[in-house]
Protein backbone atom coordinates (compact mmCIF):
# COMPACT_ATOMS: atom_id res chain seq x y z
CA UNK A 1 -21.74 16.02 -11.41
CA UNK A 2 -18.23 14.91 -10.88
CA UNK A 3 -16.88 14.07 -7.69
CA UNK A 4 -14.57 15.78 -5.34
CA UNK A 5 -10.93 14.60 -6.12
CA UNK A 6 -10.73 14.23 -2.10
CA UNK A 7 -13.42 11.56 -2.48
CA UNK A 8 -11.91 10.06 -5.49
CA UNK A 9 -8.41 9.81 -3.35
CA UNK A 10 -10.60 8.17 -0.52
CA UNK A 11 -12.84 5.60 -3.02
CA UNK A 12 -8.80 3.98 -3.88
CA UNK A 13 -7.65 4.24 -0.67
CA UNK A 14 -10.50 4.15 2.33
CA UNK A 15 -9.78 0.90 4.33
CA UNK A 16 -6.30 0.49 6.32
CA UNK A 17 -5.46 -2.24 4.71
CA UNK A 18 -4.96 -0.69 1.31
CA UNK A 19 -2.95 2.22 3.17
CA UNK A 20 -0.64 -0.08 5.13
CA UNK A 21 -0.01 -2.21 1.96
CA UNK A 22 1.04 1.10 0.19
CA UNK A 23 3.05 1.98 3.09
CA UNK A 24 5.06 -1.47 3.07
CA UNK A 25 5.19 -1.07 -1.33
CA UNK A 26 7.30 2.20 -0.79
CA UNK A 27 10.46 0.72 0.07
CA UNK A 28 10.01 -1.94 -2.89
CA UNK A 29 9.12 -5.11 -4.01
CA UNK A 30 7.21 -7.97 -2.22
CA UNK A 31 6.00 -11.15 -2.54
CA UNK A 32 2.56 -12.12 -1.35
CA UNK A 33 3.52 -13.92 2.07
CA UNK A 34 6.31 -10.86 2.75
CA UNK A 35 3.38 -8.27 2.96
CA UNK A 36 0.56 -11.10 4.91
CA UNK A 37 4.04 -11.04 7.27
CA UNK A 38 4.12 -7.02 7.88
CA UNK A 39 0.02 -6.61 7.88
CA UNK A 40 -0.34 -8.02 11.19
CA UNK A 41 -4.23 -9.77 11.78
CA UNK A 42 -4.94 -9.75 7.78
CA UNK A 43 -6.37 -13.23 6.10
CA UNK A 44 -4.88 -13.97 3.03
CA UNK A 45 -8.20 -13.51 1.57
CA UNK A 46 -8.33 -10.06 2.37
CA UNK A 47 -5.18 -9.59 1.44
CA UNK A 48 -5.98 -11.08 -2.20
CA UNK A 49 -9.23 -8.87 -2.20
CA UNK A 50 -6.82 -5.78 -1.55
CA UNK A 51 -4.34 -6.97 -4.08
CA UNK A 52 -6.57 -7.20 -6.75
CA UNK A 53 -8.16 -4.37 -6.48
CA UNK A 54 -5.76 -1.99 -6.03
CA UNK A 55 -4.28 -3.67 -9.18
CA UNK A 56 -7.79 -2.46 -10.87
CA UNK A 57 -7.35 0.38 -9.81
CA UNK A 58 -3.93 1.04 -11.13
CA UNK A 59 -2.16 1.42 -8.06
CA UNK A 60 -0.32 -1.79 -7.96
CA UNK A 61 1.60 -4.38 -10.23
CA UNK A 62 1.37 -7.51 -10.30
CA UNK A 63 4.30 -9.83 -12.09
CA UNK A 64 4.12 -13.29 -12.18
CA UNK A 65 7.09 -15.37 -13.27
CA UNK A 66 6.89 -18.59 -15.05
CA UNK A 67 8.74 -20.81 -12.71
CA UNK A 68 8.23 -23.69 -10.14
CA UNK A 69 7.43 -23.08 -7.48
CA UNK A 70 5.51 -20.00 -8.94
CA UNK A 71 7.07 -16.79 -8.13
CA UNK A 72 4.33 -13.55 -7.91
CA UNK A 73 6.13 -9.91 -7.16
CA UNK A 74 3.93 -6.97 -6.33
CA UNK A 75 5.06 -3.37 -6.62
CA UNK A 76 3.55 0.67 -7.01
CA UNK A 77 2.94 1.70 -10.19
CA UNK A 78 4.08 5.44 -10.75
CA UNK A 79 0.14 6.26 -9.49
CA UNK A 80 0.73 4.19 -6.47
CA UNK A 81 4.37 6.07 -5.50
CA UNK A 82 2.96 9.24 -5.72
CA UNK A 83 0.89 8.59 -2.78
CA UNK A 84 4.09 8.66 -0.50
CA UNK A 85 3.80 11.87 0.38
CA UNK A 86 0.15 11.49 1.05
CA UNK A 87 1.27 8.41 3.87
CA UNK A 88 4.11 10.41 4.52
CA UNK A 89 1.99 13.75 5.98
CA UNK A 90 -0.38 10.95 7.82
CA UNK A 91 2.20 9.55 9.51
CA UNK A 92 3.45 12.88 10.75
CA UNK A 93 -0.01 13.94 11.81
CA UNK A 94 0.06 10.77 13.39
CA UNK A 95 3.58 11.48 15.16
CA UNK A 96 1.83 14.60 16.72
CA UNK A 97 -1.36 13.14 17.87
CA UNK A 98 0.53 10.99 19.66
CA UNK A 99 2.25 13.58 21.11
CA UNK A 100 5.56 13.11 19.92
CA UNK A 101 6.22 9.57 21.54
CA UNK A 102 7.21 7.97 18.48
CA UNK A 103 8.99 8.67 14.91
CA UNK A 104 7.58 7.89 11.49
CA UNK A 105 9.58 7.84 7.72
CA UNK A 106 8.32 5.80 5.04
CA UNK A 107 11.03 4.09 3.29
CA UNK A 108 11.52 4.51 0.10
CA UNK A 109 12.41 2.23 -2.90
CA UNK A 110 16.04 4.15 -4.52
């Protein structure tokens, strides 16, 4: 039996750390210590963990350039980007369960 594609979407993207490092790929690419920076209270082992296996999971790239000191960008695949509206109705949700209080866009790489 196959699964449901809502549990599929879930299996890639189920812990907030995976969703938040999505979120901060929108807008573009990072290097490794510019997303432990905007993930507040995550070890760089988790943060590896995440890495990696989003990268299995085709969500993210990973480019590592051959100089000294070594030089690793990560970035969205096209899989990966076409989660932003996904984060984009969750933060909304989110505007409204809060009542309004706040504002939410996910930026976007042009």
């Amino acid at each position: 039996m196959s699964k449901c594609p809502v549990e599929i979407t879930l299996s890639l993207i189920s812990n907030k750390w995976k969703i938040l490092i999505i979120r901060d790929l929108l807008s573009g690419k990072k290097r490794f210590n510019e997303l432990k920076r905007s993930l507040n209270g995550i070890s760089q082992k988790v943060l590896t963990e995440q890495l990696r296996s989003m990268e299995e999971s085709g969500l993210v790239n990973r480019v590592v350039y051959s100089q000294v000191p070594p030089k690793v960008e990560y970035s969205l695949t096209e899989i990966g980007k076409s989660l932003q509206p996904v984060l984009s109705a969750m933060g909304q949700w989110g505007v409204e369960y809060m009542g309004n209080e706040y504002s939410f866009e996910i930026e976007k790489e042009d």
